[in-house]
N, C-alpha and C. Protein backbone atom coordinates (compact mmCIF):
# COMPACT_ATOMS: atom_id res chain seq x y z
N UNK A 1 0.82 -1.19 0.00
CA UNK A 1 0.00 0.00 0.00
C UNK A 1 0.86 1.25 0.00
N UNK A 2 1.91 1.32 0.60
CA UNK A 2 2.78 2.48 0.90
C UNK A 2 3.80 2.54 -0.40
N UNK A 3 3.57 1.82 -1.30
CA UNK A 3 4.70 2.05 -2.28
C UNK A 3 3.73 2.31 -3.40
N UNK A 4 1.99 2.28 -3.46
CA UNK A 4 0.92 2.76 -3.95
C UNK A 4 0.61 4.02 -3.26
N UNK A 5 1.33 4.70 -2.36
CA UNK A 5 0.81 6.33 -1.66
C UNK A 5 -0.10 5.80 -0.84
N UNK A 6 -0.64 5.15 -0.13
CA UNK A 6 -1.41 4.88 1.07
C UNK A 6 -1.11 4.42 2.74
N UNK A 7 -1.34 4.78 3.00
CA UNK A 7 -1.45 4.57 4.77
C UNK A 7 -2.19 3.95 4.91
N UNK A 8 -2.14 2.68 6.14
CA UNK A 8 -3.18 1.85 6.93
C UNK A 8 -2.67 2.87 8.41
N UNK A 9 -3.81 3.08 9.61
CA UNK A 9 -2.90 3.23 10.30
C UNK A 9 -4.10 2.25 11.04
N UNK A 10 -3.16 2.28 12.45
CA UNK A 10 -4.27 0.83 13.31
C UNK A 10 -5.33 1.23 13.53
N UNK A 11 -5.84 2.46 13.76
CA UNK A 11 -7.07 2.67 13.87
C UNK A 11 -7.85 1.96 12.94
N UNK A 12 -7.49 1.77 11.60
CA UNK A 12 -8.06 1.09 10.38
C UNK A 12 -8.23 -0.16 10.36
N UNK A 13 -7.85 -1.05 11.14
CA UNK A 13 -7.48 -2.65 10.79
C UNK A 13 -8.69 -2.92 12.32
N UNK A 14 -9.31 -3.31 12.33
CA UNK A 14 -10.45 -4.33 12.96
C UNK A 14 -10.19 -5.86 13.10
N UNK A 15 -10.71 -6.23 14.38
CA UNK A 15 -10.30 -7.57 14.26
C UNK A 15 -11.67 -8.38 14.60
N UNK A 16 -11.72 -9.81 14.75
CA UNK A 16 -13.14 -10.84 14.92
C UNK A 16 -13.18 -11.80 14.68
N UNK A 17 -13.89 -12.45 15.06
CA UNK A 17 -13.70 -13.82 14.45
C UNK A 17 -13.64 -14.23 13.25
N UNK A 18 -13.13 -15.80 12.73
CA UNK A 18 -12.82 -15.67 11.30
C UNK A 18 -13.86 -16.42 11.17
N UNK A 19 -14.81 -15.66 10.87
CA UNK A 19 -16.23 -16.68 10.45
C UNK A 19 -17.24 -15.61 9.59
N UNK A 20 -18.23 -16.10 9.16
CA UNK A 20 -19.21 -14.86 8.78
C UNK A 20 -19.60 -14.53 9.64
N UNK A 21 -19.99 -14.71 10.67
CA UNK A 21 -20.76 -13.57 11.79
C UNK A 21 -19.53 -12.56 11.97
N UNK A 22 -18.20 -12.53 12.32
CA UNK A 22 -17.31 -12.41 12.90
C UNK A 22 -16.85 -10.72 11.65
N UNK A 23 -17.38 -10.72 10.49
CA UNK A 23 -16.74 -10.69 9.57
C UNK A 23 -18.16 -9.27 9.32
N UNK A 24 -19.63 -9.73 9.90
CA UNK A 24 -20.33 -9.26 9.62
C UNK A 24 -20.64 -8.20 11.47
N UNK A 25 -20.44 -8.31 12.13
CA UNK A 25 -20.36 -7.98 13.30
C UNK A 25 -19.41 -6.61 12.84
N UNK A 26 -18.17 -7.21 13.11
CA UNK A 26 -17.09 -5.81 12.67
C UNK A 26 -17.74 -5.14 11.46
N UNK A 27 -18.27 -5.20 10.62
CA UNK A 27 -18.80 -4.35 9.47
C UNK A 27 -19.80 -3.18 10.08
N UNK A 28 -20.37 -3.84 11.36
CA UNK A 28 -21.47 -2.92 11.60
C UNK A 28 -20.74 -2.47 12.47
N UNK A 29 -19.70 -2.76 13.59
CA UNK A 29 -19.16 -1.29 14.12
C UNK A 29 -18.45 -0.67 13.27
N UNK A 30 -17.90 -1.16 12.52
CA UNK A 30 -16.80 0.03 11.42
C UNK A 30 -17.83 0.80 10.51
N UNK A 31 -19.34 0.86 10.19
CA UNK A 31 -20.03 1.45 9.24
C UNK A 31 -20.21 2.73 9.69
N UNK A 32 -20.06 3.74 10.88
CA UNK A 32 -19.99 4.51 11.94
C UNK A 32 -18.75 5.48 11.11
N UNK A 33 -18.27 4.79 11.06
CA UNK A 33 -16.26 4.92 10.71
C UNK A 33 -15.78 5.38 9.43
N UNK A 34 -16.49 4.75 8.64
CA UNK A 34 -16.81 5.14 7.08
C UNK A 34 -16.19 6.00 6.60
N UNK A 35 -15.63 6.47 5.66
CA UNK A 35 -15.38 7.89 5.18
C UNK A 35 -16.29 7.98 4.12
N UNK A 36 -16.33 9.25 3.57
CA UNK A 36 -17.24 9.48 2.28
C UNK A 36 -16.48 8.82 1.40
N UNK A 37 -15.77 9.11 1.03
CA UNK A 37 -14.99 9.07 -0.27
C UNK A 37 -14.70 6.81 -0.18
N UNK A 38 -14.12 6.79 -1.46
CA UNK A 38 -14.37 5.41 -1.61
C UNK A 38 -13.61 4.67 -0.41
N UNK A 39 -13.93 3.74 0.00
CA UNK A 39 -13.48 2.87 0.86
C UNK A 39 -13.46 1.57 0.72
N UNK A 40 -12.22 0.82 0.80
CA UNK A 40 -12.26 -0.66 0.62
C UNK A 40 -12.02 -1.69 2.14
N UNK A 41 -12.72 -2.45 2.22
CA UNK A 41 -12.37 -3.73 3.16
C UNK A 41 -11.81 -4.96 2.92
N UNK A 42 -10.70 -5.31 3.48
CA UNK A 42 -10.39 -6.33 3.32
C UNK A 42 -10.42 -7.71 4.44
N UNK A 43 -10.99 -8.47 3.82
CA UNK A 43 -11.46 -9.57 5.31
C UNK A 43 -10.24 -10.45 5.28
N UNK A 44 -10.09 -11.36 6.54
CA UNK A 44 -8.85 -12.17 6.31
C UNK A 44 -9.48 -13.81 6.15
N UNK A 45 -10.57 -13.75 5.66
CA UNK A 45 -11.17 -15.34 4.91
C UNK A 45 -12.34 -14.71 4.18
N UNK A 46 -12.75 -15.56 2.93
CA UNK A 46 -13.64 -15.26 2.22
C UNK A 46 -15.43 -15.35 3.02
N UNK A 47 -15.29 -16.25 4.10
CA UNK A 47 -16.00 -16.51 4.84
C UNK A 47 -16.93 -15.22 5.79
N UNK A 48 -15.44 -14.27 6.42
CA UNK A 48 -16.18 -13.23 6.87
C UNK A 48 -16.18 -12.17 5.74
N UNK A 49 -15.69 -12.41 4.75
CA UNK A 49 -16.31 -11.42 3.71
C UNK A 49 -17.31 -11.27 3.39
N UNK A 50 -17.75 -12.74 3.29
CA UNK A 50 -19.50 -12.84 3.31
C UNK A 50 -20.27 -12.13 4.26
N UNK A 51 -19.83 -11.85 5.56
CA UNK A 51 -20.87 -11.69 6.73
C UNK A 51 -20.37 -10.26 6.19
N UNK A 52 -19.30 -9.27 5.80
CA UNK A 52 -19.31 -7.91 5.54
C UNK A 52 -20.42 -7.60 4.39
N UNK A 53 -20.69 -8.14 3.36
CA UNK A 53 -21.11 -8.20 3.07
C UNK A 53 -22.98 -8.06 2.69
N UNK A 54 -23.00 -8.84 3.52
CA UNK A 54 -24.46 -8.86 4.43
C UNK A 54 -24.89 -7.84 5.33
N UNK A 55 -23.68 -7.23 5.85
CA UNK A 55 -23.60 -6.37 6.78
C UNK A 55 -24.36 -4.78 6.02
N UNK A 56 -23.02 -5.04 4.69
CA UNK A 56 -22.95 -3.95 3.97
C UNK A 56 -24.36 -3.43 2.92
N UNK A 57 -25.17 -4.71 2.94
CA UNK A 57 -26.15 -5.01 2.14
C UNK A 57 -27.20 -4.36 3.11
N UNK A 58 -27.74 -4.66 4.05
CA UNK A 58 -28.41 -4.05 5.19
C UNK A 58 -28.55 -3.07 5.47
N UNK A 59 -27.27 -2.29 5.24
CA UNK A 59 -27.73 -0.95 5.64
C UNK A 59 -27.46 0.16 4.31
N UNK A 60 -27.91 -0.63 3.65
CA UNK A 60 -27.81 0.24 2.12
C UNK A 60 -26.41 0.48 1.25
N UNK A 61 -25.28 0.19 1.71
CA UNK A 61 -24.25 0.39 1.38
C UNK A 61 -23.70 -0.11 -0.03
N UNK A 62 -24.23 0.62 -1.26
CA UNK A 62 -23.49 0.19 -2.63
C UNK A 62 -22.14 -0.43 -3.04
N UNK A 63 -22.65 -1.72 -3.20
CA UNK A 63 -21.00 -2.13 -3.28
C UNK A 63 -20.96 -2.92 -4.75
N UNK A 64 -19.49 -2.15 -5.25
CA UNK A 64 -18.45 -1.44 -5.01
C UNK A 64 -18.66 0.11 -5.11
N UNK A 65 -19.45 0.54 -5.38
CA UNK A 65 -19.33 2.19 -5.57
C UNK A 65 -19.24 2.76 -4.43
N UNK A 66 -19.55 2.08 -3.59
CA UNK A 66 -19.42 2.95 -1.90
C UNK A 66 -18.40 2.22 -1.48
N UNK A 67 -18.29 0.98 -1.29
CA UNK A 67 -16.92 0.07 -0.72
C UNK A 67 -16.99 -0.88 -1.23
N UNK A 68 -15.68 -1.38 -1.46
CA UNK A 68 -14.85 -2.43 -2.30
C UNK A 68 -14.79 -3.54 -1.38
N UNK A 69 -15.17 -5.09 -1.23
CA UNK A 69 -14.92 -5.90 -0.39
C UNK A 69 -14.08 -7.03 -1.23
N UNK A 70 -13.10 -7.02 -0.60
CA UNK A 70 -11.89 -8.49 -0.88
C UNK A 70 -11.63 -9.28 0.16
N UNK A 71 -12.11 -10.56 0.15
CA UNK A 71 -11.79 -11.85 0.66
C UNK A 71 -10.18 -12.52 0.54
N UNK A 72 -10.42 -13.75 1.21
CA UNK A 72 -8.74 -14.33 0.77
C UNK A 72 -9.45 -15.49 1.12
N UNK A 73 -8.61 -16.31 0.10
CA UNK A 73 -8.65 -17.66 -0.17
C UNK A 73 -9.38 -18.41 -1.15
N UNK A 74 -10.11 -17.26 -1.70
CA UNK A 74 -10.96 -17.45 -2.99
C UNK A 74 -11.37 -19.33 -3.27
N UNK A 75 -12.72 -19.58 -2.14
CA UNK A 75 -12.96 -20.73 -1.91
C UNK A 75 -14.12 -20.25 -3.00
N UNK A 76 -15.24 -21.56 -3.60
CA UNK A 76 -16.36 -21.62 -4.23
C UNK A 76 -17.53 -20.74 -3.70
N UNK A 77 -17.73 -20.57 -2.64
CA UNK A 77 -18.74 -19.68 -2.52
C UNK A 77 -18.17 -18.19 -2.85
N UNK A 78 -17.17 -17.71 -2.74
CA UNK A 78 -16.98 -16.22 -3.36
C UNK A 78 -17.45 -16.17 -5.06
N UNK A 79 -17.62 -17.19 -5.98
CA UNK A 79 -18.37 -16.85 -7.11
C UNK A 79 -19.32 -16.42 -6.54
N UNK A 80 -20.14 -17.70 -6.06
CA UNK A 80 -21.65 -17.74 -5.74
C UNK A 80 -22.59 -16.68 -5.21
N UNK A 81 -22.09 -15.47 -4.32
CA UNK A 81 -22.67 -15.08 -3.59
C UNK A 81 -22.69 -13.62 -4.68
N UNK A 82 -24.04 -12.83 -4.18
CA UNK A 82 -24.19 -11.66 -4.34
C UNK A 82 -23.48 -10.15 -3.86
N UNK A 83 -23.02 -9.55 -3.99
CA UNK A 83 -22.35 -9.31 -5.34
C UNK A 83 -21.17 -10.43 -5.64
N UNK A 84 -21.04 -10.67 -6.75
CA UNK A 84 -19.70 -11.89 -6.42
C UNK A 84 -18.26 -11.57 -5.77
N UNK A 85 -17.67 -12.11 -4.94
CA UNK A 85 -16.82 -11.86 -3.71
C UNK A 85 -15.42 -11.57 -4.40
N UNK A 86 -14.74 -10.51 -4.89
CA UNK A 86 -13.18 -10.41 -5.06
C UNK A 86 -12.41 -11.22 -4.46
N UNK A 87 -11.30 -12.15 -4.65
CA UNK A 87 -10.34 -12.69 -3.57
C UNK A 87 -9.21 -13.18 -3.40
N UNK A 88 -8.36 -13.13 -2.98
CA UNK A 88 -7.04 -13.70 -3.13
C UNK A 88 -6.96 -15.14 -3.38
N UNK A 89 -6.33 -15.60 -3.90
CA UNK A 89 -6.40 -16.91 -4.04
C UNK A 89 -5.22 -17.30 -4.05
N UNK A 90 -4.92 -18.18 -3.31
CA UNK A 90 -4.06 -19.18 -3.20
C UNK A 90 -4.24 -19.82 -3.53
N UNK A 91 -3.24 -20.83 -3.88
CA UNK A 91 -2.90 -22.37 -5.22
C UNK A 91 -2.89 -23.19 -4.24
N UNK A 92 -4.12 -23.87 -3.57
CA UNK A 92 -4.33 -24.62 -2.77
C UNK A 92 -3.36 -26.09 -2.98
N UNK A 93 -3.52 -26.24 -3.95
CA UNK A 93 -3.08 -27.71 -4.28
C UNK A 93 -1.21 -27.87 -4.33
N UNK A 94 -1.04 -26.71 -4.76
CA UNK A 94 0.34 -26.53 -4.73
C UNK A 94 1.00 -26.43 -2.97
N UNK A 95 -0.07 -25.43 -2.85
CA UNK A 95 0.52 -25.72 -0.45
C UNK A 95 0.20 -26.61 -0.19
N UNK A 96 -0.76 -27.87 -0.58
CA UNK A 96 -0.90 -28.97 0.31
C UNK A 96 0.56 -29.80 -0.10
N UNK A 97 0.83 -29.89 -1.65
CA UNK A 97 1.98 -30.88 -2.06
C UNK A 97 3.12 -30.91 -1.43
N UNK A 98 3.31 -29.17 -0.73
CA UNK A 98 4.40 -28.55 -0.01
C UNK A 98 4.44 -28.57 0.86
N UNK A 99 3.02 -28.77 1.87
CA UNK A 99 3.36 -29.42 3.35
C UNK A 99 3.39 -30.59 3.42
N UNK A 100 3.13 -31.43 2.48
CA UNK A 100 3.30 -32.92 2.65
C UNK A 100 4.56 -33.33 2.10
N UNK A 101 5.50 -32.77 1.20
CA UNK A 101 6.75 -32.54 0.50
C UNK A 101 7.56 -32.30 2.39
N UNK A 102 7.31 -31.49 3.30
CA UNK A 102 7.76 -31.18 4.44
C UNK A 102 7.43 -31.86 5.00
N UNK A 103 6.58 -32.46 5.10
CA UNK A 103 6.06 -33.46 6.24
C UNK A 103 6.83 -35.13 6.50
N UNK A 104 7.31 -35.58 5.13
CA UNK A 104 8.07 -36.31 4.87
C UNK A 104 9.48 -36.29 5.02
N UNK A 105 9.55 -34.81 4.64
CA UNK A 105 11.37 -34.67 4.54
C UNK A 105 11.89 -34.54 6.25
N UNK A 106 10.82 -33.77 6.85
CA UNK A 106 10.99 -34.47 8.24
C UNK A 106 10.81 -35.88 8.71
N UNK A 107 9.50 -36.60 8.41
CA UNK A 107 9.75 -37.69 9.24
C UNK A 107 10.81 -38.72 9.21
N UNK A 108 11.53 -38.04 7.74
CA UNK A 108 13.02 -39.12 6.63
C UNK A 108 14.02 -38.48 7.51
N UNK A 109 13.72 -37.07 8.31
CA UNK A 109 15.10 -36.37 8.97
C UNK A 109 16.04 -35.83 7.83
N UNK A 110 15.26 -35.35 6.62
CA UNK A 110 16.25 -34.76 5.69
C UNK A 110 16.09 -33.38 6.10
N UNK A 111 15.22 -33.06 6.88
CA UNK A 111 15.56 -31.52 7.51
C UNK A 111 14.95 -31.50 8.69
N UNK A 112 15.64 -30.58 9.85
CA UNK A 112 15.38 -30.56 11.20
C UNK A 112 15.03 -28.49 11.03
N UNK A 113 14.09 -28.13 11.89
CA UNK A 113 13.66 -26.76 12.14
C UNK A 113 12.73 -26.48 11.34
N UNK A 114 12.55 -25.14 11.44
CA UNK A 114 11.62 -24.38 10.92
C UNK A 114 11.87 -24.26 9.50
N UNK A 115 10.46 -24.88 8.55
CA UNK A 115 10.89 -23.79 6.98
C UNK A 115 9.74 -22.95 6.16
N UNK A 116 10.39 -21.64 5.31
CA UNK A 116 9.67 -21.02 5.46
C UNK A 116 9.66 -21.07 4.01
N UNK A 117 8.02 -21.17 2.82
CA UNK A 117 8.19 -21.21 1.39
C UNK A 117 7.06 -20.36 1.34
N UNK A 118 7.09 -19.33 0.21
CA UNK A 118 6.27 -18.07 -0.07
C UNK A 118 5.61 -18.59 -1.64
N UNK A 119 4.38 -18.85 -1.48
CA UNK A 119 3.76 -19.04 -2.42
C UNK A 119 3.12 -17.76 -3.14
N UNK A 120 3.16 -17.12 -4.19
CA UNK A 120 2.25 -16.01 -4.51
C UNK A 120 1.02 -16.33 -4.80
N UNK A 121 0.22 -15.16 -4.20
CA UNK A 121 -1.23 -15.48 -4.25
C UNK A 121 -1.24 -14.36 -5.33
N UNK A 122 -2.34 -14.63 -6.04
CA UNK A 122 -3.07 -13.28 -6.84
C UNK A 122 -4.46 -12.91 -6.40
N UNK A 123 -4.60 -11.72 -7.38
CA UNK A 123 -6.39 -11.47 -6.68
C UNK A 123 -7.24 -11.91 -7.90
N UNK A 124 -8.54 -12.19 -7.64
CA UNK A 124 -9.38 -12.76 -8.71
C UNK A 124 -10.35 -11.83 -8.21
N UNK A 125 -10.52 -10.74 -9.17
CA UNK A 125 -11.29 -9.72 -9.27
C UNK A 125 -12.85 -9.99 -9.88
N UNK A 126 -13.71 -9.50 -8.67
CA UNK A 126 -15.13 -10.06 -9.23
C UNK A 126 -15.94 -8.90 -8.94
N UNK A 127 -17.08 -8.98 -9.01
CA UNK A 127 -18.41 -7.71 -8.53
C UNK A 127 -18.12 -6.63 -7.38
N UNK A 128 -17.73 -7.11 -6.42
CA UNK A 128 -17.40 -6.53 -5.12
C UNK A 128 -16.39 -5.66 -5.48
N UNK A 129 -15.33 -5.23 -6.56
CA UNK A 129 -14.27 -4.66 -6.53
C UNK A 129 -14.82 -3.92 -7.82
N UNK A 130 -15.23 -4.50 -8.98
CA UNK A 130 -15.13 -4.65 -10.36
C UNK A 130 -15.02 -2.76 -10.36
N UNK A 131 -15.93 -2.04 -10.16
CA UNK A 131 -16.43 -0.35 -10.24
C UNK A 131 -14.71 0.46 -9.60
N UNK A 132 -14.19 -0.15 -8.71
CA UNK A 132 -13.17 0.07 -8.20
C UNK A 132 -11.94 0.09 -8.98
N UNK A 133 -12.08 -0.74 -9.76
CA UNK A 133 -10.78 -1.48 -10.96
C UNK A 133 -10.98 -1.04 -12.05
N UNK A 134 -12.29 -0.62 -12.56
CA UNK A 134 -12.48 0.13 -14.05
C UNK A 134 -12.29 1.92 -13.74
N UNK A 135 -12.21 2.07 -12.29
CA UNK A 135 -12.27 3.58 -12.43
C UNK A 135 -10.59 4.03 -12.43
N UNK A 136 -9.73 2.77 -11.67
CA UNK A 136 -8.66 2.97 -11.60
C UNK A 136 -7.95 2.96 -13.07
N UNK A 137 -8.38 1.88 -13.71
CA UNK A 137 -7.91 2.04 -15.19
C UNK A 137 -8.08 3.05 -16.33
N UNK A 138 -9.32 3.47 -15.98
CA UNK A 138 -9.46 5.03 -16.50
C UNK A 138 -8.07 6.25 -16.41
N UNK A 139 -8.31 5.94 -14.51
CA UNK A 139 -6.93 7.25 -14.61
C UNK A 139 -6.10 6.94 -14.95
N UNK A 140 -5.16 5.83 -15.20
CA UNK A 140 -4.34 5.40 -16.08
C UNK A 140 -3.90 5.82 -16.95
């Protein structure tokens, strides 16, 4: 964000459970909080994105033209749901091969400690963002 000109500061980051209630709960104290101008949320599972969502739906809140919602983990229900859910996605199949690739090389003792492998995620841009991403490409 900071190498895009933006600030998070902590006042901004909310925390809750990682569930949809959890996800939809924090939406309704942060709707208070709001700024005018565009605003995006980002949930830390696609799960409580849903409950922001719902949240955001309730009390009239246009989304994306009022706020942008992005999930992570871009599971099957982020198509499914209304507006459809933006989300990070991780290459599920590729981290399971890699903890079980680790899981072995330990129990063989071909490596002892901690290891650390960085998979890149991308975003899979859907409804929830889409108004957000065509206005940015404009100023472009």
């Amino acid at each position: 964000m900071e190498s895009q000109g933006y600030t998070l500061s902590k006042e901004q980051i909310y925390t809750a459970d990682i569930n949809q209630q959890g996800g939809y709960t924090v939406t309704k104290e942060l709707l208070p909080h709001l700024r005018k101008q565009r605003t995006g949320i980002f949930a830390a599972t696609d799960w409580m994105a849903a409950g922001v969502l719902r949240a955001l739906q309730e009390e009239g809140v246009r989304i994306p033209d009022e706020v942008g919602v992005v999930g992570y983990s871009d599971i099957d229900l982020a198509s499914h749901i209304y507006p459809s859910l933006s989300s990070v996605r991780v290459e599920k199949e590729a981290m399971g091969y890699l903890a079980a690739r680790i899981l072995l090389d330990e129990l063989e003792e071909r490596i002892a400690g901690p290891v650390q492998i960085y998979l890149q995620p991308h975003l899979v841009a859907r409804e929830s963002t889409l108004g957000a991403l065509n206005e940015l490409k404009e100023k472009a």
